[in-house]
Protein backbone atom coordinates (compact mmCIF):
# COMPACT_ATOMS: atom_id res chain seq x y z
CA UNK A 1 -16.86 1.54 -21.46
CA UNK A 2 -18.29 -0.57 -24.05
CA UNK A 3 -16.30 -1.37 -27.42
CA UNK A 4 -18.37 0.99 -29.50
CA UNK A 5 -17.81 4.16 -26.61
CA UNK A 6 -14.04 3.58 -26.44
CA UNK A 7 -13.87 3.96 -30.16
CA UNK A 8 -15.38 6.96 -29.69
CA UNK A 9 -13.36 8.17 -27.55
CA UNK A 10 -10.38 7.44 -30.48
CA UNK A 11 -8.87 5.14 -27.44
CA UNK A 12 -6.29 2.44 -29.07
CA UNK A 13 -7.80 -0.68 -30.18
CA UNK A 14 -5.38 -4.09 -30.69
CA UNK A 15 -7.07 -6.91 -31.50
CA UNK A 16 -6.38 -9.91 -33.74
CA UNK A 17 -8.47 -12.17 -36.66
CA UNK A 18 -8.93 -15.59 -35.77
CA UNK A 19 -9.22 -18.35 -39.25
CA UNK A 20 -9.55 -21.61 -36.89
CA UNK A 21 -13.01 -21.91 -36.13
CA UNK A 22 -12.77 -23.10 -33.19
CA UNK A 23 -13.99 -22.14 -29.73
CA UNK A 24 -11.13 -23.43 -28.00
CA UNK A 25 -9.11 -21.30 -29.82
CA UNK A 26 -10.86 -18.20 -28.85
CA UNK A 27 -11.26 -19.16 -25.44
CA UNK A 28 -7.38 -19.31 -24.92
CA UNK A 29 -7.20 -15.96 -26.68
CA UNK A 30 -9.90 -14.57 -24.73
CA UNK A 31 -7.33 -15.08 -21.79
CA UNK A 32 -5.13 -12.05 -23.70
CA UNK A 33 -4.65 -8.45 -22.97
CA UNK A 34 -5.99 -8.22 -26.19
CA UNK A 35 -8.68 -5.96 -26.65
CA UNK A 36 -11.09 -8.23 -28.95
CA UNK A 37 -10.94 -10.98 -31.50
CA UNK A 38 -12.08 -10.93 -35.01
CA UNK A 39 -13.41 -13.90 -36.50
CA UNK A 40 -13.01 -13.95 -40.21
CA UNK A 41 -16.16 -15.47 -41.62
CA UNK A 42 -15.31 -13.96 -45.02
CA UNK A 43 -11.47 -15.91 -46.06
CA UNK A 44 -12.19 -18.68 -43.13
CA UNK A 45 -14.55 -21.83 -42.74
CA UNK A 46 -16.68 -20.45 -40.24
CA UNK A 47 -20.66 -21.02 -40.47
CA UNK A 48 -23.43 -19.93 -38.51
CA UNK A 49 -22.79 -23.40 -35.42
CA UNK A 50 -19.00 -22.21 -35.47
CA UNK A 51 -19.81 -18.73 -35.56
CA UNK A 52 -22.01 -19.39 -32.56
CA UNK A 53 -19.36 -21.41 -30.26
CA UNK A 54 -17.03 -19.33 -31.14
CA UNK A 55 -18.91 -15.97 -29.82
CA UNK A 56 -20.30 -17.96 -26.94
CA UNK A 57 -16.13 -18.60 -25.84
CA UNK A 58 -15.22 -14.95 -26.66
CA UNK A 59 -18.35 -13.74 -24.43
CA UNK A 60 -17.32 -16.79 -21.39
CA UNK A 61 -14.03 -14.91 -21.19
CA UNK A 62 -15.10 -11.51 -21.18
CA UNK A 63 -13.74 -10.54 -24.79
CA UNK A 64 -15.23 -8.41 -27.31
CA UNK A 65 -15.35 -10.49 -30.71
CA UNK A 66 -16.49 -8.60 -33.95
CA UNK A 67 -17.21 -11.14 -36.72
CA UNK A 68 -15.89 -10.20 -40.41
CA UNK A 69 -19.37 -11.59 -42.03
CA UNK A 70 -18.78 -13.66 -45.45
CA UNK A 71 -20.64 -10.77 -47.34
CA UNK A 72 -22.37 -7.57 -46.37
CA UNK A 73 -25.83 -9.80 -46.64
CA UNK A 74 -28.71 -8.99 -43.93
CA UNK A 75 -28.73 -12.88 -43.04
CA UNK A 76 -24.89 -12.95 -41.90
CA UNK A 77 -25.10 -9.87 -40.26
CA UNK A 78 -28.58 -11.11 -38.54
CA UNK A 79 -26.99 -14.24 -37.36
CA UNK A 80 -23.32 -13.09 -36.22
CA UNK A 81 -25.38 -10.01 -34.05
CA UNK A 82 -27.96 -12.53 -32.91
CA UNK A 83 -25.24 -15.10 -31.42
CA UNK A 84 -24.04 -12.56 -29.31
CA UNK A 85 -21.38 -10.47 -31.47
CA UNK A 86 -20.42 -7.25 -30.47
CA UNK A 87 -20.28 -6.38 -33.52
CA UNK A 88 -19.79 -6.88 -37.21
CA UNK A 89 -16.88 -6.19 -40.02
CA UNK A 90 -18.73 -5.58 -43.49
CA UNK A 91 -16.03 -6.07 -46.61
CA UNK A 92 -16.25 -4.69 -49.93
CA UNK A 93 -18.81 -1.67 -48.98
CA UNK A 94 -18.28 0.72 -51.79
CA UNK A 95 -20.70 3.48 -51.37
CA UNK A 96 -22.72 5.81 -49.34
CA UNK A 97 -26.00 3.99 -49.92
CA UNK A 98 -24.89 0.49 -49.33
CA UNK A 99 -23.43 2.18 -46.18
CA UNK A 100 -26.79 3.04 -45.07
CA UNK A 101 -28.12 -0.30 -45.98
CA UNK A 102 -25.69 -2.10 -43.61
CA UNK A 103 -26.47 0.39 -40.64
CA UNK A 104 -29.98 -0.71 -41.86
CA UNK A 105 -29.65 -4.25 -41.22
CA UNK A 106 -27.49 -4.03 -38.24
CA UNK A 107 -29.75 -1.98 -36.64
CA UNK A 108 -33.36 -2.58 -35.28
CA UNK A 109 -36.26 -0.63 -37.10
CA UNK A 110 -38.32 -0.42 -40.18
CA UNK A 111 -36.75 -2.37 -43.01
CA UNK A 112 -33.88 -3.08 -40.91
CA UNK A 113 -32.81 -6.15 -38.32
CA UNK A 114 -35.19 -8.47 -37.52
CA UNK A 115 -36.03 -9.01 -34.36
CA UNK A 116 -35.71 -12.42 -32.10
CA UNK A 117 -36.12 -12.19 -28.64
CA UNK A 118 -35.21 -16.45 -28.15
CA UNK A 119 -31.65 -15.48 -29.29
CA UNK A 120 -28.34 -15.20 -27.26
CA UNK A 121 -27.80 -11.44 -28.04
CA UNK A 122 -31.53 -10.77 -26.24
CA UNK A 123 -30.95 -13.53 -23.42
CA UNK A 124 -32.68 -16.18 -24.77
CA UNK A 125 -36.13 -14.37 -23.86
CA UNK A 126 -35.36 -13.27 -20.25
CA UNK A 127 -34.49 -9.98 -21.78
CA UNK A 128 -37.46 -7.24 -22.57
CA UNK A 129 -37.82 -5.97 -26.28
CA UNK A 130 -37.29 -2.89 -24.93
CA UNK A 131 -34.49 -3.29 -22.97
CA UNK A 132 -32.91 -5.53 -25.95
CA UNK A 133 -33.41 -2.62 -27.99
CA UNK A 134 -31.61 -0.49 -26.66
CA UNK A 135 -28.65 -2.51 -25.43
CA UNK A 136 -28.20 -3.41 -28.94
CA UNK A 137 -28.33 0.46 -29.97
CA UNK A 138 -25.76 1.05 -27.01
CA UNK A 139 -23.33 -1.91 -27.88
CA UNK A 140 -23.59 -2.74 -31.45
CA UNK A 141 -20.40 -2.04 -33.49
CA UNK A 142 -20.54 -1.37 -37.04
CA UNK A 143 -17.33 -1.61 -39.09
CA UNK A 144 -17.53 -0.62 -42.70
CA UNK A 145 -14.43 -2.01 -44.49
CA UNK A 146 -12.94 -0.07 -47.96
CA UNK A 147 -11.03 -1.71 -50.14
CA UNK A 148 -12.18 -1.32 -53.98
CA UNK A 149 -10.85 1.82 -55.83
CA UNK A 150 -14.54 3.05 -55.96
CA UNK A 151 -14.85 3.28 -52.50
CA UNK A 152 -12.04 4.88 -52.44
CA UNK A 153 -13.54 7.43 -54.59
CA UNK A 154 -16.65 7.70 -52.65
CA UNK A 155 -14.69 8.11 -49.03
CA UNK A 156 -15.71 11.56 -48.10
CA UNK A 157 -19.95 10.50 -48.80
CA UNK A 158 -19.15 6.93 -47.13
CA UNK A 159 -17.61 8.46 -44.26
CA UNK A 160 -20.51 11.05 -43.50
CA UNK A 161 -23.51 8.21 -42.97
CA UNK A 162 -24.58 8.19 -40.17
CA UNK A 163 -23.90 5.04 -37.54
CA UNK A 164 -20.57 3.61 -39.39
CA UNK A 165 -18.80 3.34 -35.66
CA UNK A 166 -15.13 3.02 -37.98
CA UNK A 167 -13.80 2.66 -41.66
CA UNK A 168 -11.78 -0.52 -41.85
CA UNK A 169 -9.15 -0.23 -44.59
CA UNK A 170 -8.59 -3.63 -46.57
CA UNK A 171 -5.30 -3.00 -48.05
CA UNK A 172 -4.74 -6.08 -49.65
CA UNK A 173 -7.57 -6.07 -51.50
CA UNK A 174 -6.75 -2.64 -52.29
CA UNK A 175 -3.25 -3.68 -53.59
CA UNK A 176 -5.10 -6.32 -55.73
CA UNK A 177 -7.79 -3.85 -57.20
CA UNK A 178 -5.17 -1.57 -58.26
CA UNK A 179 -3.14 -3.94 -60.53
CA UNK A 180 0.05 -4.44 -58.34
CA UNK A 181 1.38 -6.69 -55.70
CA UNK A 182 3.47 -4.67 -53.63
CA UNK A 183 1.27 -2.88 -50.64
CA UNK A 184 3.50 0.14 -50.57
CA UNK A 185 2.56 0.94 -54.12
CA UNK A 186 2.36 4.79 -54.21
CA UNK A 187 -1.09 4.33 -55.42
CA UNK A 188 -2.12 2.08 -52.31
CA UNK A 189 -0.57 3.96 -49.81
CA UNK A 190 -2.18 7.67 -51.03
CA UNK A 191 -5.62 5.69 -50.94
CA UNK A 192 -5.10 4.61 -47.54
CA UNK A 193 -4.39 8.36 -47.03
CA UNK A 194 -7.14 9.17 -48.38
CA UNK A 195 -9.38 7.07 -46.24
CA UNK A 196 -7.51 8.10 -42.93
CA UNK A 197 -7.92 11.70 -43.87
CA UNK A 198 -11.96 11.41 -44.69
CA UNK A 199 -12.23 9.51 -41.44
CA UNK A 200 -10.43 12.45 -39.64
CA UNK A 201 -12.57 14.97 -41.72
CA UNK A 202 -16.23 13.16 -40.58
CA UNK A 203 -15.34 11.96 -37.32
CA UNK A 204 -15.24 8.34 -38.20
CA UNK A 205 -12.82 6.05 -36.65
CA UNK A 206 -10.53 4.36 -39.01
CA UNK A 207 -9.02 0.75 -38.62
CA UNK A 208 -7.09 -1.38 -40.56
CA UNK A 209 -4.24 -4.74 -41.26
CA UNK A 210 -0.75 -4.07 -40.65
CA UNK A 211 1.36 -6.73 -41.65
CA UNK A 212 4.14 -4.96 -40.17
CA UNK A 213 3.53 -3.80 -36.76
CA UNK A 214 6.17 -1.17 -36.69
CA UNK A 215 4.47 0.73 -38.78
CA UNK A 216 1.79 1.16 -36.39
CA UNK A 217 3.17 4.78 -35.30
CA UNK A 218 2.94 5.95 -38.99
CA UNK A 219 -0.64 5.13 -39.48
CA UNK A 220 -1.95 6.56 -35.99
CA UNK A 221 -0.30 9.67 -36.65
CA UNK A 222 -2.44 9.35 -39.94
CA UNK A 223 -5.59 9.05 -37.28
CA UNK A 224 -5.49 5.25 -37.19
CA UNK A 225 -6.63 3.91 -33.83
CA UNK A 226 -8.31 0.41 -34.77
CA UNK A 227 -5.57 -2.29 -35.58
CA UNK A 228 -6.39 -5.54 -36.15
CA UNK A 229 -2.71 -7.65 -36.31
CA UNK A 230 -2.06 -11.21 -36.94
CA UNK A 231 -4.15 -13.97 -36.57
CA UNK A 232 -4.21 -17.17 -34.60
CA UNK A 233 -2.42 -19.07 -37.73
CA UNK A 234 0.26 -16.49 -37.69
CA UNK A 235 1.09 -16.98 -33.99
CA UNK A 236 1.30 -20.82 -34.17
CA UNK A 237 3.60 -20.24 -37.50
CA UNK A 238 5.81 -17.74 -35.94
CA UNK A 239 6.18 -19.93 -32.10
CA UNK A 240 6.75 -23.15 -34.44
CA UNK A 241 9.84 -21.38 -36.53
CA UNK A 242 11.10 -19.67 -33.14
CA UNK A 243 10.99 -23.16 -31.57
CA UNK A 244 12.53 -24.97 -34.69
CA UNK A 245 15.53 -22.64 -34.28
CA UNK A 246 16.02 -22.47 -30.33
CA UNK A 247 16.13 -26.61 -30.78
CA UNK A 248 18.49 -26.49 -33.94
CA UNK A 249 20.78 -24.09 -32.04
């Protein structure tokens, strides 16, 4: 099954954010059990040429990489979906009609995606338009993220557009937005409940950050099912400390 069917299907998702833009980095990761990578265009130094490698590894190794685009812009999304994404992570969406627009410009049709048939996503021409089409349509995952009180307040009309394959919750941000640093502020936590509960209510798959992994159970009893953990700077932090204190033992 492709990324967006399993989804679907409310099957478990684990992937991981990458911030090193490097293909190499994604290659080794691509050699995980992992179930895709996430390159974070939006907090990371990744442009279009390292966005490209980057994809192009994740693809060589059989891995599904979504691509968290800088902003929910029609150019980013163009370019990480024509280098070969599988799909795309869209930050700060705050309402039902800029929910539609980035279905819009992920998707090919009037006023949406423009169309390249020389790109890696369409096989570099040796793939029909309308076979392109529809492979796209098949495989293309859209991943709205929340994480501003007023999309918060707009859940239940954000969750009900059609073609959002999940909600992504961006809890930090959240944490930020609501004047407090500490992410299991009563306030934060009943607006990730909120979320959770609109995505159960409209059939919408709902993802999110966990700094701490054990609460994983909690949230998919909430409906989570989408959990993107850690990222490639967190695993080289936590191996360094681990080997600092097996050799200072």
């Amino acid at each position: 099954m492709t990324l967006k069917q399993r989804l679907a299907a409310g099957e478990r998702i684990v992937g991981t954010f990458v911030k090193t833009p490097s293909p190499i980095v994604v290659e080794v990761l691509a050699l995980s059990s992992l179930d895709c990578v996430c390159l974070d265009a939006e907090h990371a130094p990744f442009d279009r040429a390292t966005i490209d490698g980057c994809v192009l590894a994740a693809r060589a190794g059989g891995k599904d990489v979504l691509v968290r685009v800088a902003s929910t812009t029609p150019e980013h999304v163009l370019g990480a979906l024509d280098c070969g994404a599988t799909g795309v992570v869209a930050p700060h969406v705050r309402s039902a009609d800029e929910t539609r627009a980035l279905v819009r410009m992920a998707h090919y049709g009037a006023g949406g995606r423009g169309y390249a048939g020389s790109s890696r996503a369409a096989g570099y021409t040796t793939t029909s338009m309308a076979d392109h089409l529809a492979a796209s349509a098949r495989r293309t995952v859209i991943v709205a993220q929340i994480e501003d009180p007023e999309a918060v307040d707009a859940i239940d009309d954000i969750a009900k557009v059609d073609g959002v394959d999940a909600l992504f919750v961006g809890r930090a941000d959240l944490t930020v937005a609501y004047g407090t640093t500490d992410q299991d502020d009563p306030r934060v936590v009943a607006a990730v409940e909120r979320i959770c509960a609109a995505g159960r209510a409209h059939g919408r798959p709902i993802g999110m950050f966990l700094s701490r992994v054990d609460d994983i159970p909690l949230w998919a009893d909430k409906g989570a099912t989408l959990f993107l953990l850690g990222s490639d700077h967190g695993f080289m932090l936590a191996g360094a400390k681990a080997l600092a204190q097996a050799g200072a033992a």
